[in-house]
C-alpha atoms as a PDB file:
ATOM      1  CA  UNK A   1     -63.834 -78.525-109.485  1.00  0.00           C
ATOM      2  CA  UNK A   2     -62.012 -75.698-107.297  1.00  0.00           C
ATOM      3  CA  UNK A   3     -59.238 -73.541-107.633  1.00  0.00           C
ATOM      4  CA  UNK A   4     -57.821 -71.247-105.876  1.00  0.00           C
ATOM      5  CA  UNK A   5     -56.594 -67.642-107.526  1.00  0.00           C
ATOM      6  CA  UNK A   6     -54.016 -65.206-105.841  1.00  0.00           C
ATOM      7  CA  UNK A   7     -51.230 -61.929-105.549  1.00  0.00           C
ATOM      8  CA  UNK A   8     -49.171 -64.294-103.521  1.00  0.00           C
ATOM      9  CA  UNK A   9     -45.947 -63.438-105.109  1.00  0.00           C
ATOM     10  CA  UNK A  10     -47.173 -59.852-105.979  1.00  0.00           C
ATOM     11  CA  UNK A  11     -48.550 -59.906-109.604  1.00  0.00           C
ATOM     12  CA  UNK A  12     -49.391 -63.295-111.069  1.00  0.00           C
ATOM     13  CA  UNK A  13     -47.394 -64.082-114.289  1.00  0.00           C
ATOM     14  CA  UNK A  14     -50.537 -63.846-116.165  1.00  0.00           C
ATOM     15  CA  UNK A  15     -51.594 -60.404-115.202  1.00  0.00           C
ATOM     16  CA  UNK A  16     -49.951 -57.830-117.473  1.00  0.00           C
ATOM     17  CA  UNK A  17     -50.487 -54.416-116.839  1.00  0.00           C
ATOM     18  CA  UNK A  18     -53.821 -54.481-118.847  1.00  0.00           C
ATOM     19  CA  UNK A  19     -55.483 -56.754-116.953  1.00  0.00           C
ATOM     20  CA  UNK A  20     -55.936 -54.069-113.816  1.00  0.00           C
ATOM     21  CA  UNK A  21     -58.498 -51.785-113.798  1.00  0.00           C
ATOM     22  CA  UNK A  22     -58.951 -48.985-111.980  1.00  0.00           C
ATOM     23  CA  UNK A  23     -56.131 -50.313-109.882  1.00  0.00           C
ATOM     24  CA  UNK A  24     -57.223 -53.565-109.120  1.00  0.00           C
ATOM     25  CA  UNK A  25     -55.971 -56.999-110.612  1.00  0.00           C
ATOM     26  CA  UNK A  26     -58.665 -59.026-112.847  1.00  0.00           C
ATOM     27  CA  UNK A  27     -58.450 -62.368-113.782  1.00  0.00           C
ATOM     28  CA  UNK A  28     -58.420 -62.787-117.350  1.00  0.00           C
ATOM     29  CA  UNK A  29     -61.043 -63.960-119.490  1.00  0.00           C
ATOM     30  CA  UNK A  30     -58.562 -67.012-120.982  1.00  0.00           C
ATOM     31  CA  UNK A  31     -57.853 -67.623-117.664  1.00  0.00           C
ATOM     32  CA  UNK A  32     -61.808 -68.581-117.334  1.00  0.00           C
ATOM     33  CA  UNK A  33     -61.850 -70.362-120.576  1.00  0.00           C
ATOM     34  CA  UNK A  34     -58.479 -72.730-119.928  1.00  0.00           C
ATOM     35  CA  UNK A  35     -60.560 -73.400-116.117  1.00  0.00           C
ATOM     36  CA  UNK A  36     -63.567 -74.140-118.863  1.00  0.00           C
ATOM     37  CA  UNK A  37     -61.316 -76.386-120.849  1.00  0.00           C
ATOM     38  CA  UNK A  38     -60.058 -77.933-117.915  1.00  0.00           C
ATOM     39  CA  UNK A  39     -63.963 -79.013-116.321  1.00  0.00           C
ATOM     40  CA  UNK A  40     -64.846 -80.159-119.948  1.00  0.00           C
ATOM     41  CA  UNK A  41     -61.821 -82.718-120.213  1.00  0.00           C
ATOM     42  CA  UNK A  42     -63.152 -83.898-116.913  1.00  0.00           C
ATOM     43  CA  UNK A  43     -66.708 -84.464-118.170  1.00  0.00           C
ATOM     44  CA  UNK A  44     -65.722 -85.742-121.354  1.00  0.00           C
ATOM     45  CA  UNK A  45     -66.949 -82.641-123.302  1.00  0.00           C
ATOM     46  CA  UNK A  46     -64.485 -81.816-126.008  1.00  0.00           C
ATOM     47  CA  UNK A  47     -65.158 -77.916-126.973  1.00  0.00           C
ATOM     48  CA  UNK A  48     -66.302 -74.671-125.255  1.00  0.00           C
ATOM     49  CA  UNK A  49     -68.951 -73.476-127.217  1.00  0.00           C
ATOM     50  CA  UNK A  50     -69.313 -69.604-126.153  1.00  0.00           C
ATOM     51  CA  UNK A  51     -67.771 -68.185-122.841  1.00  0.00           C
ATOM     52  CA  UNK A  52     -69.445 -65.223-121.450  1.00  0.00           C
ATOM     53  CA  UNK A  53     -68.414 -63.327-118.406  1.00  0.00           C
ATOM     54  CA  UNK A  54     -71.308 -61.337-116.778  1.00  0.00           C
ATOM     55  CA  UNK A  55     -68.934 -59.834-113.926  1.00  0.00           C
ATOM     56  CA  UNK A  56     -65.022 -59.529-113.738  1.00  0.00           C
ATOM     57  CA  UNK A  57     -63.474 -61.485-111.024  1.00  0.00           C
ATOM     58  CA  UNK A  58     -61.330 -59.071-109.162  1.00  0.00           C
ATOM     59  CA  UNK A  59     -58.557 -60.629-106.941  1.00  0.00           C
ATOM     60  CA  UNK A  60     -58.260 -59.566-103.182  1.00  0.00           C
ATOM     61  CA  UNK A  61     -55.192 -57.501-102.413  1.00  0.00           C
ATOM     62  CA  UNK A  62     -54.776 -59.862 -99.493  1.00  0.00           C
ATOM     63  CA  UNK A  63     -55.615 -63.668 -98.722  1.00  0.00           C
ATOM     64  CA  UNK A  64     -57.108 -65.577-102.242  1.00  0.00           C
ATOM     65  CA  UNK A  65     -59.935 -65.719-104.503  1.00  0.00           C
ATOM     66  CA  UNK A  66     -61.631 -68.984-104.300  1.00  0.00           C
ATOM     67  CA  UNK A  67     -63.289 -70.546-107.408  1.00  0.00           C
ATOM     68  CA  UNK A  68     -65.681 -73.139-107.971  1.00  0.00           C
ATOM     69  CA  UNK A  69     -66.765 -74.883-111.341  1.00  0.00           C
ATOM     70  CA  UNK A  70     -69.346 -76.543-112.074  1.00  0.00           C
ATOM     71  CA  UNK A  71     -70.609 -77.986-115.051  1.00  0.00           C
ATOM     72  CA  UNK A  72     -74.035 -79.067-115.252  1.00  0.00           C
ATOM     73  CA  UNK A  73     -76.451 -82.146-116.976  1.00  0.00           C
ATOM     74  CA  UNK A  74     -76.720 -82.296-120.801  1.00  0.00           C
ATOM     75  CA  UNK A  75     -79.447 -80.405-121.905  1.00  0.00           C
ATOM     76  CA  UNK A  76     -81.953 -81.041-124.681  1.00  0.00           C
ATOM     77  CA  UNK A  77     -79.501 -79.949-127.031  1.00  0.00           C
ATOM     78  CA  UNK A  78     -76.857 -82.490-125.707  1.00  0.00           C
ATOM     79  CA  UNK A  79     -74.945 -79.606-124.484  1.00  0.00           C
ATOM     80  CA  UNK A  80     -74.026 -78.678-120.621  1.00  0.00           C
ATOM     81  CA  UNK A  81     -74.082 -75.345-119.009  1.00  0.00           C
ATOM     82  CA  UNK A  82     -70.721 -74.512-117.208  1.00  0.00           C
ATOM     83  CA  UNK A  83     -70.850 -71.678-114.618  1.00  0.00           C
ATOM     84  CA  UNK A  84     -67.542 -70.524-112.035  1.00  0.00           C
ATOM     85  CA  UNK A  85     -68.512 -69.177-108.937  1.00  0.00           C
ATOM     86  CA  UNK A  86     -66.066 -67.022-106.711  1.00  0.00           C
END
């Protein structure tokens, strides 16, 4: 799954002011988990077990942030990894 994130009518709707830092505009952590959600219902998975963001995904002040989803196999423990690459 893809998506695309970006300022393109100045600050999205979902950024208050305390998702910047240091000046720049960071995509929220429930933004991650509804795009989680959202690649689940598509794979037939009905929770999200744990989310965990190693790195903050910082949109560009100009052009977009692209985003790609991918969940993977079940695992031995019938559950699948889902990672979002930017």
């Amino acid at each position: 799954m893809t998506r695309r994130c970006s300022r393109s009518a100045g600050r999205p709707v979902w950024t208050p002011p305390r998702h910047s830092v240091a000046g720049e505009t960071v995509v929220p952590n429930t933004v991650l988990a509804e795009l989680a959600v959202r690649a689940g219902d598509e794979e037939g998975c009905t929770a999200v077990g744990e989310l965990v963001v190693d790195t903050p995904l910082v949109l560009p002040r100009t052009g977009a942030l692209h985003l790609q989803v991918r969940v993977a196999e079940l695992d031995a423990t019938s559950r699948r990894l889902l990672t979002v690459h930017a």
